[in-house]
Protein backbone atom coordinates (compact mmCIF):
# COMPACT_ATOMS: atom_id res chain seq x y z
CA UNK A 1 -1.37 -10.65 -33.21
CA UNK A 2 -2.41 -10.74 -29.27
CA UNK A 3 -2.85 -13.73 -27.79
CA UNK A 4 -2.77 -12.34 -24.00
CA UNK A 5 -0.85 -14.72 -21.66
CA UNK A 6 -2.43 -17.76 -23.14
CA UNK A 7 -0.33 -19.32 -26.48
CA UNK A 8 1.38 -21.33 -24.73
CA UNK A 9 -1.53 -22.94 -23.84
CA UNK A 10 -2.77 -22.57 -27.60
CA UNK A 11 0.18 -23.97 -29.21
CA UNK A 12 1.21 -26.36 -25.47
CA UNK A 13 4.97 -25.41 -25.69
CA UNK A 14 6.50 -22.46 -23.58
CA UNK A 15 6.71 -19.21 -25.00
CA UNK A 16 8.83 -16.17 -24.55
CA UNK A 17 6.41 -12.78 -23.96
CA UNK A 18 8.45 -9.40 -24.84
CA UNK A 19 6.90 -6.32 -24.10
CA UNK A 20 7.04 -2.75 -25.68
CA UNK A 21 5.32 0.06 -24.46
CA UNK A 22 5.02 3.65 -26.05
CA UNK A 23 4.85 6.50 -24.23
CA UNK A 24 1.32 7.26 -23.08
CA UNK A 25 1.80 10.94 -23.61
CA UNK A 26 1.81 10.18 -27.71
CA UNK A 27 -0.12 7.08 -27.65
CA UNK A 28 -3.25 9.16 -26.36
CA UNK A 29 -2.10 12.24 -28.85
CA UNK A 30 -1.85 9.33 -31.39
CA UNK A 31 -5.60 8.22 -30.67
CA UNK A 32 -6.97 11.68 -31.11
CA UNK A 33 -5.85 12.35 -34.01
CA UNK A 34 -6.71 8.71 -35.44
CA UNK A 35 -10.28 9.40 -34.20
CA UNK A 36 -10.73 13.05 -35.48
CA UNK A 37 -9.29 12.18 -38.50
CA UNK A 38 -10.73 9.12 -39.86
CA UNK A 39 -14.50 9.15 -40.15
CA UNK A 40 -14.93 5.56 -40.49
CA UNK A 41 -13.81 5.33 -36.42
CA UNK A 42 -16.93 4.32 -34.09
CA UNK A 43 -15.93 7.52 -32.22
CA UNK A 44 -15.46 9.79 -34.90
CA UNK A 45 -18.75 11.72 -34.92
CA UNK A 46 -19.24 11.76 -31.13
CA UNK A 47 -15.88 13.26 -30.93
CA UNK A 48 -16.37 16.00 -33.57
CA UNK A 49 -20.07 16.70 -32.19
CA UNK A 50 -18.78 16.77 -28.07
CA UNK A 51 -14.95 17.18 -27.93
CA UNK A 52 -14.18 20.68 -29.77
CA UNK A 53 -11.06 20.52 -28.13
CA UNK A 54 -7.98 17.41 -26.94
CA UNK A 55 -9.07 18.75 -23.12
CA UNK A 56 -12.77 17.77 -23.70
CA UNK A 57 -11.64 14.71 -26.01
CA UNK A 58 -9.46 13.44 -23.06
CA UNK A 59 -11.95 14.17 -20.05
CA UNK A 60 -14.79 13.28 -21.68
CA UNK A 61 -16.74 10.55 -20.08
CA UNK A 62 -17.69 8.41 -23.34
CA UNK A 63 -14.48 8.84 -24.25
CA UNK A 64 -12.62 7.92 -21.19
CA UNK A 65 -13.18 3.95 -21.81
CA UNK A 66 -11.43 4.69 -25.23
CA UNK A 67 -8.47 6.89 -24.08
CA UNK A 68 -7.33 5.06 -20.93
CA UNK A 69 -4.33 3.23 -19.90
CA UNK A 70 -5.39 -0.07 -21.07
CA UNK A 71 -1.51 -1.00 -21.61
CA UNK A 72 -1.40 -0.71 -17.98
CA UNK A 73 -4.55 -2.96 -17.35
CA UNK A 74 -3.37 -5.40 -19.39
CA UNK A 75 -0.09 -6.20 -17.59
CA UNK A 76 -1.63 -5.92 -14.94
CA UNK A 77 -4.10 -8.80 -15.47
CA UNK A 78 -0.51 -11.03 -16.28
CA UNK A 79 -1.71 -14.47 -14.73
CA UNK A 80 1.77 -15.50 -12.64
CA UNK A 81 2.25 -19.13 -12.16
């Protein structure tokens, strides 16, 4: 589960936050395939209609919300105290 930076607040005792990160070379190989391969994703039929190939999937402007480095954005909006 992801709480963000906020269980401690949730549960008011301090917590310990570990981090892993995957690579973003296969994270964003690992979303392609997810999306072209499962027709039940949102992006699914977009991506097999617009994206004939992982160059147009990955520069593709509808896509680009979907495919980018929201690990980084999310460390980045760690609240320091």
């Amino acid at each position: 589960m992801n709480f963000g930076f906020y269980l401690d607040k949730l549960i008011s005792r301090p917590v310990h936050t570990v981090t892993l990160l995957r690579d973003p070379r296969s994270l964003l190989l690992s979303i392609y395939k997810h999306v072209t391969e499962n027709s039940d994703d949102f992006y699914h039929q977009y991506v097999i209609q617009n994206c004939s190939t992982i160059d147009l999937f990955f520069h593709d402007p509808v896509i680009s919300s979907h495919v980018e480095n929201w690990q980084t954005r999310y460390l980045a909006s760690y609240e320091r105290t």
